[in-house]
C-alpha atoms as a PDB file:
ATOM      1  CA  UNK A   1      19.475  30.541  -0.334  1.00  0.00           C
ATOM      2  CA  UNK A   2      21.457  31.439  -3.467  1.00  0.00           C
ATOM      3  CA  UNK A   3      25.159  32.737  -3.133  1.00  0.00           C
ATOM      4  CA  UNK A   4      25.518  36.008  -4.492  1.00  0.00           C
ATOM      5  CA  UNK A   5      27.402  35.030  -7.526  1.00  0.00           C
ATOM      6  CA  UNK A   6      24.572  32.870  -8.346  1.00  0.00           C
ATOM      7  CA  UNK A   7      22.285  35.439  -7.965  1.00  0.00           C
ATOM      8  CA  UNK A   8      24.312  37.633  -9.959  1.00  0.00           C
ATOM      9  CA  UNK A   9      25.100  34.354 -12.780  1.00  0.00           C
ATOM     10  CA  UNK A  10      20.866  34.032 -12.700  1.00  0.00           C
ATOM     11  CA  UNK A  11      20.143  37.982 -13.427  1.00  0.00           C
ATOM     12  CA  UNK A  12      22.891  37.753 -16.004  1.00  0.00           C
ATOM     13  CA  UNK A  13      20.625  34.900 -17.792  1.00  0.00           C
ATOM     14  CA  UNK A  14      17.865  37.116 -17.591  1.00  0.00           C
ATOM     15  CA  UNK A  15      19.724  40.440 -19.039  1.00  0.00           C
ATOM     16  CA  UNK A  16      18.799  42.300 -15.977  1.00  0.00           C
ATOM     17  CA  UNK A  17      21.680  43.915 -14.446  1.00  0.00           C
ATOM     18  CA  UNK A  18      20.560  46.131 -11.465  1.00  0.00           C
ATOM     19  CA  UNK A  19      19.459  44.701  -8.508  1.00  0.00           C
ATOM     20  CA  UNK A  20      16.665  46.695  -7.261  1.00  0.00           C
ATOM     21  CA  UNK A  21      14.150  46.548  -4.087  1.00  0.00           C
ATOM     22  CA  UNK A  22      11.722  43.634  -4.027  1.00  0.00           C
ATOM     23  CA  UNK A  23       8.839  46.296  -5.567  1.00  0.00           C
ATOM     24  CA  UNK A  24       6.305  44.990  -7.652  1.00  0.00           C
ATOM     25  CA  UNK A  25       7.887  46.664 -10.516  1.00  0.00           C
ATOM     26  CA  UNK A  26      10.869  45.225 -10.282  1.00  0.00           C
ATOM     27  CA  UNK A  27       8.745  41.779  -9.674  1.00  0.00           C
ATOM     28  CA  UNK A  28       6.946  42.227 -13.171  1.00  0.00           C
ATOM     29  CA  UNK A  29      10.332  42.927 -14.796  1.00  0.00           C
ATOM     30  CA  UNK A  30      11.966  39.707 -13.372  1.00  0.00           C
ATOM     31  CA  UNK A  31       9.152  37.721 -14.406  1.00  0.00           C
ATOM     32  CA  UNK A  32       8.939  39.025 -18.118  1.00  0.00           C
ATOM     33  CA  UNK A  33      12.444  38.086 -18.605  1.00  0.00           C
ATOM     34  CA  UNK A  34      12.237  34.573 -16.887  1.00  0.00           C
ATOM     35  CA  UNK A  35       9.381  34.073 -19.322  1.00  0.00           C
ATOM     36  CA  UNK A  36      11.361  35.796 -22.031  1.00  0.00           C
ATOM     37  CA  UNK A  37      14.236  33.950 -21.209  1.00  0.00           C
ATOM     38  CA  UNK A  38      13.912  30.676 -19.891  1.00  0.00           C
ATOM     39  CA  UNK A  39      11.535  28.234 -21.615  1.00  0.00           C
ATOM     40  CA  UNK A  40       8.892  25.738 -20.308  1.00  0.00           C
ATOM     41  CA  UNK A  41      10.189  22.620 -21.884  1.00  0.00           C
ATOM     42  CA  UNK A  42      10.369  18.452 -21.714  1.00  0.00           C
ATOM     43  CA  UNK A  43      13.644  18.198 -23.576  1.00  0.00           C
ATOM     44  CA  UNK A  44      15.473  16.550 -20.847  1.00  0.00           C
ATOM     45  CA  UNK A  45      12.276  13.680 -20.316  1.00  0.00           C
ATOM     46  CA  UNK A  46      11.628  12.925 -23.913  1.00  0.00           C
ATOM     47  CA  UNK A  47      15.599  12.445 -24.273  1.00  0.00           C
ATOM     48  CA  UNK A  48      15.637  10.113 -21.478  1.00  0.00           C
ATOM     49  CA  UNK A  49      17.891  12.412 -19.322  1.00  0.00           C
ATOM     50  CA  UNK A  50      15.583  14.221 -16.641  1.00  0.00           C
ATOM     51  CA  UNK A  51      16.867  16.852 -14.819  1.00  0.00           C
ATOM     52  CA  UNK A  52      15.964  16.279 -11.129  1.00  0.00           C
ATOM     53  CA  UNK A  53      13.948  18.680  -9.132  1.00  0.00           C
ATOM     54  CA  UNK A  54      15.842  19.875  -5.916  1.00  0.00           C
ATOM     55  CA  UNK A  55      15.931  23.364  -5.633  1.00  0.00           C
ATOM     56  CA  UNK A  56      20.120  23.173  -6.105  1.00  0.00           C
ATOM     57  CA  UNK A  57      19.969  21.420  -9.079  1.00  0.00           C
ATOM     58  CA  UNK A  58      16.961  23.699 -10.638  1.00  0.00           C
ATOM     59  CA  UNK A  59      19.374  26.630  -9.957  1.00  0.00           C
ATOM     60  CA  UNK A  60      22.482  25.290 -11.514  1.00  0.00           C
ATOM     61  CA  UNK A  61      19.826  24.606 -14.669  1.00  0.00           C
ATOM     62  CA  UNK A  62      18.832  28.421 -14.647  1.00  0.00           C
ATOM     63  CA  UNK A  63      22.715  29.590 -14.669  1.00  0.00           C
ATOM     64  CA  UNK A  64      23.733  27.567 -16.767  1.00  0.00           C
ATOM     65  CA  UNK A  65      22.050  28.086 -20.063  1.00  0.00           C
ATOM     66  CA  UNK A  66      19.600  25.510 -19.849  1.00  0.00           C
ATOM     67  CA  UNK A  67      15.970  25.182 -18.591  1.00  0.00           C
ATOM     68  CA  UNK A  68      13.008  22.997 -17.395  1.00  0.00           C
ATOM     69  CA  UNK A  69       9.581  22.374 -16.269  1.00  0.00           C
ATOM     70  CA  UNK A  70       7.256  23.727 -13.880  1.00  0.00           C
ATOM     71  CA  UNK A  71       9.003  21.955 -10.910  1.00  0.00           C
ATOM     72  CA  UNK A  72      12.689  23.660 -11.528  1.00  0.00           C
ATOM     73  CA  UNK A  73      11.401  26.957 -13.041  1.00  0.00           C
ATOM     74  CA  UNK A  74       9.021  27.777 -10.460  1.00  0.00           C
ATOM     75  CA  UNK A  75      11.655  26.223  -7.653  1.00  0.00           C
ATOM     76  CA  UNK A  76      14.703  28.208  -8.962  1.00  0.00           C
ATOM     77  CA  UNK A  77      12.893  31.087  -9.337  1.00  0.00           C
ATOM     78  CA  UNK A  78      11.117  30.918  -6.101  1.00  0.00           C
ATOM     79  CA  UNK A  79      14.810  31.091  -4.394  1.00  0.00           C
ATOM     80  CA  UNK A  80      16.237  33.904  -6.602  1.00  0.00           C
ATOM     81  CA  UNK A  81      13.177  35.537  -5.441  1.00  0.00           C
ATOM     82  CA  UNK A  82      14.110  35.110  -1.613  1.00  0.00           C
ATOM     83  CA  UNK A  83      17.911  36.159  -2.330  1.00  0.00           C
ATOM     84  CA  UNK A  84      16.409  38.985  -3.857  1.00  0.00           C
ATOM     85  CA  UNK A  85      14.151  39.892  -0.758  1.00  0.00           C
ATOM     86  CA  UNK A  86      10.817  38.659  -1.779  1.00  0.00           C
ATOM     87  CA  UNK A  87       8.116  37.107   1.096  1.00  0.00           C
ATOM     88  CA  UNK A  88       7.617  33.608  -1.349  1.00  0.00           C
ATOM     89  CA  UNK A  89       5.099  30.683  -0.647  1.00  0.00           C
ATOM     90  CA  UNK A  90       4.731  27.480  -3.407  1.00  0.00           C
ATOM     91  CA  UNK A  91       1.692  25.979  -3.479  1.00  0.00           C
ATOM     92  CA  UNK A  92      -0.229  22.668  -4.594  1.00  0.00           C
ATOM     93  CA  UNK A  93      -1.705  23.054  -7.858  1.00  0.00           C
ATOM     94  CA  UNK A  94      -2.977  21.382 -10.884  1.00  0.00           C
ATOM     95  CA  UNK A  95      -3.329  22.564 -14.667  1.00  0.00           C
ATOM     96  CA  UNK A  96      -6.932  21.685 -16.188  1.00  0.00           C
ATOM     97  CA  UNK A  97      -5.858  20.446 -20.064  1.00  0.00           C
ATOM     98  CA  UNK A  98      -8.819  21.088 -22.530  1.00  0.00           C
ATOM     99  CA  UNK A  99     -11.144  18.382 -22.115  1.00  0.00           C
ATOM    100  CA  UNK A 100     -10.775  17.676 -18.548  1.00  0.00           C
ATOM    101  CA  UNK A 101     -11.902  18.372 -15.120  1.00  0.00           C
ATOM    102  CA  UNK A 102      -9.988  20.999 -12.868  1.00  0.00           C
ATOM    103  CA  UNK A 103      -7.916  19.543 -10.022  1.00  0.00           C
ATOM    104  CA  UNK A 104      -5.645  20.216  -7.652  1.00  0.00           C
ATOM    105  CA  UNK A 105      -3.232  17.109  -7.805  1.00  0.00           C
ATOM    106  CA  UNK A 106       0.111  18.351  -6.957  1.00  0.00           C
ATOM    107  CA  UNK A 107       0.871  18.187 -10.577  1.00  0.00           C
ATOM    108  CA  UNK A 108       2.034  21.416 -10.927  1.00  0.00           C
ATOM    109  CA  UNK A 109       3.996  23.956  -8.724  1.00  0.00           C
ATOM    110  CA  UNK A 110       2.660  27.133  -7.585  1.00  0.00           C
ATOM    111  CA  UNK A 111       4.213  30.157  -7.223  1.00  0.00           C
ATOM    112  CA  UNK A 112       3.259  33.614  -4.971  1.00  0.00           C
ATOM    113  CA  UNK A 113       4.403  36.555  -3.504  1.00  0.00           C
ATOM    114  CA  UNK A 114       3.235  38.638  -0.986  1.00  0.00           C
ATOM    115  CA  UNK A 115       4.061  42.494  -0.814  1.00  0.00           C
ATOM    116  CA  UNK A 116       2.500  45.438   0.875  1.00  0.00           C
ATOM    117  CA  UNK A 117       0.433  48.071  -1.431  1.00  0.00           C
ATOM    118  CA  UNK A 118      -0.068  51.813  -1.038  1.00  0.00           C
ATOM    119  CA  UNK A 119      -1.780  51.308   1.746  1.00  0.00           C
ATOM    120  CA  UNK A 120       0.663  48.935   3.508  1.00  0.00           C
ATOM    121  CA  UNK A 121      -2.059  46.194   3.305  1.00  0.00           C
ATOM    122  CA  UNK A 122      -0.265  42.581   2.240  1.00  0.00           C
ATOM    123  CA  UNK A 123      -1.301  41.746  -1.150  1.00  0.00           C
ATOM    124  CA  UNK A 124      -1.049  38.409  -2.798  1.00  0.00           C
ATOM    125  CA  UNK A 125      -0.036  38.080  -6.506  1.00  0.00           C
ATOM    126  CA  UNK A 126       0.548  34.772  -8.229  1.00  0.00           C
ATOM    127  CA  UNK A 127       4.233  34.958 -10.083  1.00  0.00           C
ATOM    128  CA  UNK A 128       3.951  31.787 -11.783  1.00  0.00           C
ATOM    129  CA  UNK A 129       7.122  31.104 -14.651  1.00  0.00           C
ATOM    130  CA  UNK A 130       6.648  27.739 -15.157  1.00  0.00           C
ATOM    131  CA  UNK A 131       3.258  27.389 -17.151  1.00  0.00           C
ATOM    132  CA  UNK A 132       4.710  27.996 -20.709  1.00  0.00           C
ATOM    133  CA  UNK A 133       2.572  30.221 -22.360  1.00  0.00           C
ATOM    134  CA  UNK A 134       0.801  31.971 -19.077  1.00  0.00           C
ATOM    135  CA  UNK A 135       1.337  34.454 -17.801  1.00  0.00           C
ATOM    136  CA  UNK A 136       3.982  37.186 -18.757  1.00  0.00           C
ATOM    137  CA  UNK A 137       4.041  39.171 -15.436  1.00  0.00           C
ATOM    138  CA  UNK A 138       2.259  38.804 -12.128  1.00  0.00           C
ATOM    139  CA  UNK A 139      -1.355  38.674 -11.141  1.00  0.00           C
ATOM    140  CA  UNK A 140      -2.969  39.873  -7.892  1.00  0.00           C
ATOM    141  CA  UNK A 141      -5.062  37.498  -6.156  1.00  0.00           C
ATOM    142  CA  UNK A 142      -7.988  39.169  -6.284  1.00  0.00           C
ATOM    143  CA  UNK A 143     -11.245  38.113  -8.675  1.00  0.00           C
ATOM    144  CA  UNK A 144     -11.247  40.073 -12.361  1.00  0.00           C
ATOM    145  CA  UNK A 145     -10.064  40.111 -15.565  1.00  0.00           C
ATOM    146  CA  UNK A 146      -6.815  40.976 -16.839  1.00  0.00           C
ATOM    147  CA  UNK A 147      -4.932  41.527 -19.902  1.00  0.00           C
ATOM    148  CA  UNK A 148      -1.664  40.967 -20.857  1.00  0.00           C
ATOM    149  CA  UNK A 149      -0.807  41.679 -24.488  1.00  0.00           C
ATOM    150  CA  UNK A 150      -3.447  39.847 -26.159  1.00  0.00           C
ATOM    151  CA  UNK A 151      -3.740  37.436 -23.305  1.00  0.00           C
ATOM    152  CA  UNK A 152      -6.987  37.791 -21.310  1.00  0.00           C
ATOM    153  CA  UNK A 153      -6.782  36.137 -17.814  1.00  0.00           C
ATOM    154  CA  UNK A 154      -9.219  35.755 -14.814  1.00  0.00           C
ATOM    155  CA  UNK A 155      -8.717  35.110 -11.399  1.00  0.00           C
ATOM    156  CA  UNK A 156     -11.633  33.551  -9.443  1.00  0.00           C
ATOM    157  CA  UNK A 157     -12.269  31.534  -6.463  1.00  0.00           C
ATOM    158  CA  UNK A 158     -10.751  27.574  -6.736  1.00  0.00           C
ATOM    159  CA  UNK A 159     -14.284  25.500  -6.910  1.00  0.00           C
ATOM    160  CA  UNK A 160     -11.570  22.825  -5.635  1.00  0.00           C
ATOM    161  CA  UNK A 161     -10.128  24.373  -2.089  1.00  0.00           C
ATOM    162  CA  UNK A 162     -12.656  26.886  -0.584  1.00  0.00           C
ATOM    163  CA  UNK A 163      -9.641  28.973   0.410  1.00  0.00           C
ATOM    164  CA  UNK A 164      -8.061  28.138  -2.810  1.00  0.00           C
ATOM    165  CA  UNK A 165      -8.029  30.454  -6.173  1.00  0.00           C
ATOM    166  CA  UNK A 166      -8.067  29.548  -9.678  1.00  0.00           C
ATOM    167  CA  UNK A 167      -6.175  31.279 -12.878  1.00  0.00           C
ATOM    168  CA  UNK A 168      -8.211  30.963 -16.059  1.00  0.00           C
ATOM    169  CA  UNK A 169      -6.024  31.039 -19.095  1.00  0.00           C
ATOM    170  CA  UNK A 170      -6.702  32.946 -22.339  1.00  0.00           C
ATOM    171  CA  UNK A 171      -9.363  31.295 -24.785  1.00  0.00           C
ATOM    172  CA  UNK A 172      -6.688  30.590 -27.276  1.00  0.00           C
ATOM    173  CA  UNK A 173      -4.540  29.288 -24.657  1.00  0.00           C
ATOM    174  CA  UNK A 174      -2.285  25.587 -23.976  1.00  0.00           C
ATOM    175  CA  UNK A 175      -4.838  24.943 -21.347  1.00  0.00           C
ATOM    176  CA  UNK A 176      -8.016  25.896 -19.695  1.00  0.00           C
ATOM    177  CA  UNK A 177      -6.824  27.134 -16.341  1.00  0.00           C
ATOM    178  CA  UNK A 178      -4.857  26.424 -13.433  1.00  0.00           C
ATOM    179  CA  UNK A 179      -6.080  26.039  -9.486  1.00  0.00           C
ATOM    180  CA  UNK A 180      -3.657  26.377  -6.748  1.00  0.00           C
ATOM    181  CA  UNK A 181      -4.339  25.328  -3.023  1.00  0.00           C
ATOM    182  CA  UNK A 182      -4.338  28.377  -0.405  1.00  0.00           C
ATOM    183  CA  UNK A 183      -1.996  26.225   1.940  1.00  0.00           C
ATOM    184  CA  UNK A 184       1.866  27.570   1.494  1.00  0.00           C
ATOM    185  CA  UNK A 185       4.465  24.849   1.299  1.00  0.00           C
ATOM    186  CA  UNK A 186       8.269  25.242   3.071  1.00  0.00           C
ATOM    187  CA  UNK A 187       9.702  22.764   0.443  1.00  0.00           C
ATOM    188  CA  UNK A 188       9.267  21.152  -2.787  1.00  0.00           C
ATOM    189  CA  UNK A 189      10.197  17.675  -1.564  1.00  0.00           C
ATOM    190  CA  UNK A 190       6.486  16.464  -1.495  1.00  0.00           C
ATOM    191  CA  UNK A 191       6.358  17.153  -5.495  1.00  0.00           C
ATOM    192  CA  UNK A 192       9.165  14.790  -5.974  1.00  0.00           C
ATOM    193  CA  UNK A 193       7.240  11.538  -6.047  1.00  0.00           C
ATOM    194  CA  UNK A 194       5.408  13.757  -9.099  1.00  0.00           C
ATOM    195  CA  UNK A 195       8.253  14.596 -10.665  1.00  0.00           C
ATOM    196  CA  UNK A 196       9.278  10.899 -11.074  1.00  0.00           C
ATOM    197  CA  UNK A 197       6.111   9.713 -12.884  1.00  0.00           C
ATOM    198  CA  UNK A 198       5.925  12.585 -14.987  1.00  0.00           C
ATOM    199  CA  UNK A 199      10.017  12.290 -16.003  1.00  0.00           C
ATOM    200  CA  UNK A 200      10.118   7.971 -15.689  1.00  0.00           C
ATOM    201  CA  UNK A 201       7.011   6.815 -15.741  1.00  0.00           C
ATOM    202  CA  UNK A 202       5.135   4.753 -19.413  1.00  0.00           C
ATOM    203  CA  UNK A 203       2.300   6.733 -18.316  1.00  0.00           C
ATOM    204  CA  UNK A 204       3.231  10.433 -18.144  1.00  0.00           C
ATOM    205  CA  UNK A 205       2.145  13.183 -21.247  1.00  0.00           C
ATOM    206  CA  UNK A 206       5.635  14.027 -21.488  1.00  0.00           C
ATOM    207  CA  UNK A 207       7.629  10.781 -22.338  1.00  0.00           C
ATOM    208  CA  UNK A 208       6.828  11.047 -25.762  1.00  0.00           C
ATOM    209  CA  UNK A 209       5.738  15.043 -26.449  1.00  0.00           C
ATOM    210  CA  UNK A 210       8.994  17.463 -26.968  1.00  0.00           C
ATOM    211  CA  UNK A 211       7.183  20.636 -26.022  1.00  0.00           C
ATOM    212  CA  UNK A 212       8.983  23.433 -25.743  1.00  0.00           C
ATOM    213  CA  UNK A 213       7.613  26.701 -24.631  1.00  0.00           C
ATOM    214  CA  UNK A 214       7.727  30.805 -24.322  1.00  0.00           C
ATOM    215  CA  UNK A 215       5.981  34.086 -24.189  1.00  0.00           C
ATOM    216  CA  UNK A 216       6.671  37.424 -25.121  1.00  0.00           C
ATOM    217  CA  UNK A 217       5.178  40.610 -24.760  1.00  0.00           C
ATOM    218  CA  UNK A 218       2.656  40.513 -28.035  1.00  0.00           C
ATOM    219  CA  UNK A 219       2.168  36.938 -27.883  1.00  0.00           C
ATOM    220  CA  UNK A 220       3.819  33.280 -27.324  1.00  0.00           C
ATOM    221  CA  UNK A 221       6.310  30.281 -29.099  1.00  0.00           C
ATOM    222  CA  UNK A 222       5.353  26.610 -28.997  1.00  0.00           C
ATOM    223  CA  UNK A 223       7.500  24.140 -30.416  1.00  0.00           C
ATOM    224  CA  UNK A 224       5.449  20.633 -30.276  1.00  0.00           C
ATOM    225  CA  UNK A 225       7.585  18.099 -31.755  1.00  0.00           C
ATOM    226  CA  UNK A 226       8.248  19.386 -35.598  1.00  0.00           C
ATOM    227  CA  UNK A 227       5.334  21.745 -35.711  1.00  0.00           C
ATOM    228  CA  UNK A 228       6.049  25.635 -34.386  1.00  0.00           C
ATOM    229  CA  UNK A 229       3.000  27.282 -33.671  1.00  0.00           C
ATOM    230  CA  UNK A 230       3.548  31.055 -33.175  1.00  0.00           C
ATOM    231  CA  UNK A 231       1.033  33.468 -31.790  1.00  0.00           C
ATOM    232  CA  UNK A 232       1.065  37.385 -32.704  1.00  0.00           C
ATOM    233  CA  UNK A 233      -2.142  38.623 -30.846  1.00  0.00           C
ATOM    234  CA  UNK A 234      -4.759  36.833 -31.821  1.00  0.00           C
ATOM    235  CA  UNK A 235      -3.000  35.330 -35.114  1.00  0.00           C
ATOM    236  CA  UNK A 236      -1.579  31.633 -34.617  1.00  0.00           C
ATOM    237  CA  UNK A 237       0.961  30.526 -37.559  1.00  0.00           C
ATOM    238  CA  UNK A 238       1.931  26.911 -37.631  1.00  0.00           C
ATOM    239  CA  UNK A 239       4.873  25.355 -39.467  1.00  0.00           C
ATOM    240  CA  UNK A 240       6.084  22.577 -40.246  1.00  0.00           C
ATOM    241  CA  UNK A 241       9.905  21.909 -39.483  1.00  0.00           C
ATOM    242  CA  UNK A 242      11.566  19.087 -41.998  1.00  0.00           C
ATOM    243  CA  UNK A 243      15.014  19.114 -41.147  1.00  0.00           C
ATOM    244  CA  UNK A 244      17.644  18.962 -38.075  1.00  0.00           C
ATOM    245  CA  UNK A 245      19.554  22.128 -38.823  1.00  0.00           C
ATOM    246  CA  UNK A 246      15.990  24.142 -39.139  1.00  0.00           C
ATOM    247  CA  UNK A 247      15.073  22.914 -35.929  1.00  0.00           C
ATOM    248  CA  UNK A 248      18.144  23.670 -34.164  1.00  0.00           C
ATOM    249  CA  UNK A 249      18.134  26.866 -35.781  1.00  0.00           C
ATOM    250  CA  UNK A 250      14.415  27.291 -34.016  1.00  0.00           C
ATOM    251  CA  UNK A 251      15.045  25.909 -30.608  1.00  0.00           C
ATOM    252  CA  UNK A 252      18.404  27.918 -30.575  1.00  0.00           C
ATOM    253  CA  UNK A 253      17.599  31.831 -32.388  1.00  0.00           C
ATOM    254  CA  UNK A 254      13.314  31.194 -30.863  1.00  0.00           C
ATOM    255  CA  UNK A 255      13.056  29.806 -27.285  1.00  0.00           C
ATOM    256  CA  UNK A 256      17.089  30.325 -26.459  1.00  0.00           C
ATOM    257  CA  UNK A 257      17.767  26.481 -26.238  1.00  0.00           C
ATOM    258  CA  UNK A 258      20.973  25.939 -27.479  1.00  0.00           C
ATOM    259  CA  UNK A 259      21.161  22.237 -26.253  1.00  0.00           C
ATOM    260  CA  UNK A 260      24.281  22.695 -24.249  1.00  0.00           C
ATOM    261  CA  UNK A 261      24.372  19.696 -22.632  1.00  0.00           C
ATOM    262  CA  UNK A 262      24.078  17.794 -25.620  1.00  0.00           C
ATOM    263  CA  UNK A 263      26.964  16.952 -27.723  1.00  0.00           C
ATOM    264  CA  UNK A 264      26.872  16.439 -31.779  1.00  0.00           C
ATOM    265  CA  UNK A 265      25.831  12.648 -31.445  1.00  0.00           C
ATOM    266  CA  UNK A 266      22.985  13.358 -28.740  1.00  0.00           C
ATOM    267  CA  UNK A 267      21.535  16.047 -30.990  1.00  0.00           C
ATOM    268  CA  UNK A 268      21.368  13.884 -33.810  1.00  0.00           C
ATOM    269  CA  UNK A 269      19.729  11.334 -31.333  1.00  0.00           C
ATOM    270  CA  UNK A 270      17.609  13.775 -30.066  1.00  0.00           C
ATOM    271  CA  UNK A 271      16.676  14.939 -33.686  1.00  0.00           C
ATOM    272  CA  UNK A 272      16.145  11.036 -34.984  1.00  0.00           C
ATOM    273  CA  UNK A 273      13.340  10.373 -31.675  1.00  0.00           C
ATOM    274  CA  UNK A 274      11.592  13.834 -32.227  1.00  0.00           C
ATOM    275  CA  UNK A 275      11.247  13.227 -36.112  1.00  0.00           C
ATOM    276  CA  UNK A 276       9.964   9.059 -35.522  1.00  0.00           C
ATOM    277  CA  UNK A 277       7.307  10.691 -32.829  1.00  0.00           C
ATOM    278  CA  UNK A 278       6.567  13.692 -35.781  1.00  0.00           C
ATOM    279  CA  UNK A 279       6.234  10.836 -37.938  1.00  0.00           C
ATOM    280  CA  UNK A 280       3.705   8.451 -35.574  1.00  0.00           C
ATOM    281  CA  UNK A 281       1.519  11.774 -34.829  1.00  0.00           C
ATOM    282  CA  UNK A 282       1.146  12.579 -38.763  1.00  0.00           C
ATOM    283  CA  UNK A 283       0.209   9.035 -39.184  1.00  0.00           C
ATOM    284  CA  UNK A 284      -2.464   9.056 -37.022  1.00  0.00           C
ATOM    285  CA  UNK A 285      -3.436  12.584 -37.611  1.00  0.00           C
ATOM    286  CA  UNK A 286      -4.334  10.896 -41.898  1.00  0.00           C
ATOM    287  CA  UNK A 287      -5.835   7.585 -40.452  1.00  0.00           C
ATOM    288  CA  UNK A 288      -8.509   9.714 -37.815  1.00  0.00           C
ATOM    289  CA  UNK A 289      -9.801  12.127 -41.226  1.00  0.00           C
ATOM    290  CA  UNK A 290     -10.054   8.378 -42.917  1.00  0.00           C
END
């Protein structure tokens, strides 16, 4: 459970100051600014310095400027959640990239909160913050289609766990959906063993992908090595970023990454890996048209 001045220290990152009761609407406006806020991002594993995942440490990440991946964002703010009153459960999931099969692999850290509607009937709603670009406030678990901003979500039935649900992400989205396992977990120690291949291991997507990531109200931010694709409804804009100071100037005024536990020489170390992997992808991206 977080202390109170953590609590307090994690609202303050958020810009919410009140602390209100553990409504839905108060639910939609702590995830919007998590969202807002706090990016999706594999800084830390593409610099060689991965942040581990216990639910301590993910806190101490969230109040203190800095950030993560699905394993701390949905862990911290699965706790604030709890100090804040909320009935939480994290769940087995697995994102479905474009391309591949859906799964349920324990890749990925679910996220959901049950609260009591009109009629005092217990509602489920998915509150997931650590998926990058999906979504930007809660969803109920119940089948449909919903929009937020020019997202368009569904929620259907998991074709992977019969009891199970699945969150399909907007057409123009980083991935094709996401399917979460109905059974509720007590702690994020099993996802650990995860954590470690996708943060260590030769093998995981993330060793050599900086991918940073954020959404907003009207759309979302991706920073992908050198290249900054922003979306404004259903408009995407990419550019290209050619020098250090431009792409601090992104990560810092953008997605709210000022790199504060990185001092001058690790930037420019930082900087010199994302540029030679900016470089490799180019290369490859001329010699597949060839």
């Amino acid at each position: 459970m977080l202390k109170p001045e953590e609590t307090q220290a994690y609202l303050k990152r958020l810009g919410i100051t009140e602390i209100e009761p553990p409504t839905l609407s108060y639910l939609c406006k702590l995830q919007q600014a998590h969202v807002e806020n706090i990016t999706w991002q594999t800084i830390d594993i593409v610099s060689g310095n991965p942040a581990p995942i216990d639910l301590h440490s993910s806190i101490q990440l969230m109040i203190n400027d800095r950030s993560g991946y699905c394993f701390h964002l949905n862990g911290a703010f699965g706790e604030l959640l709890r100090a804040l009153g909320y009935q939480v459960s994290w769940h087995r999931a697995g994102v479905q990239p474009h391309g591949q099969e859906p799964r349920i692999n324990g890749f990925h850290l679910g996220l959901t909160v049950a609260l009591l509607n009109e009629r005092q009937d217990e509602e489920i709603w998915i509150a997931d913050v650590g998926l990058g670009d999906m979504p930007y406030g809660p969803l109920p678990i119940r089948a449909g289609s919903y929009t937020q901003g020019p997202f368009q979500y569904q929620v259907t039935p998991s074709a992977i766990d019969p009891n199970g649900w699945r969150m399909v992400h907007d057409p123009l989205g980083s991935s094709v959906g996401v399917d979460y396992e109905r059974e509720s977990l007590q702690t994020i120690e099993e996802f650990i063993p995860n954590h470690e291949i996708y943060s260590l291991s030769p093998d995981s997507p993330w060793i050599n992908l900086f991918l940073v990531r954020s959404r907003h109200a009207e759309g979302s931010n991706e920073l992908r090595g050198c290249i900054w694709k922003k979306r404004e409804g259903d408009h995407i804009e990419k550019t290209e970023i050619l020098t250090k100071s431009m792409w601090l100037e992104v990560l810092g005024d953008i997605f709210h990454e000022k790199l504060v536990n990185y001092g001058p020489i690790e930037r420019d170390e930082l900087w010199k890996r994302v540029w030679h992997l900016h470089e490799q992808w180019k290369k490859a991206q001329e010699e597949a048209v060839q």
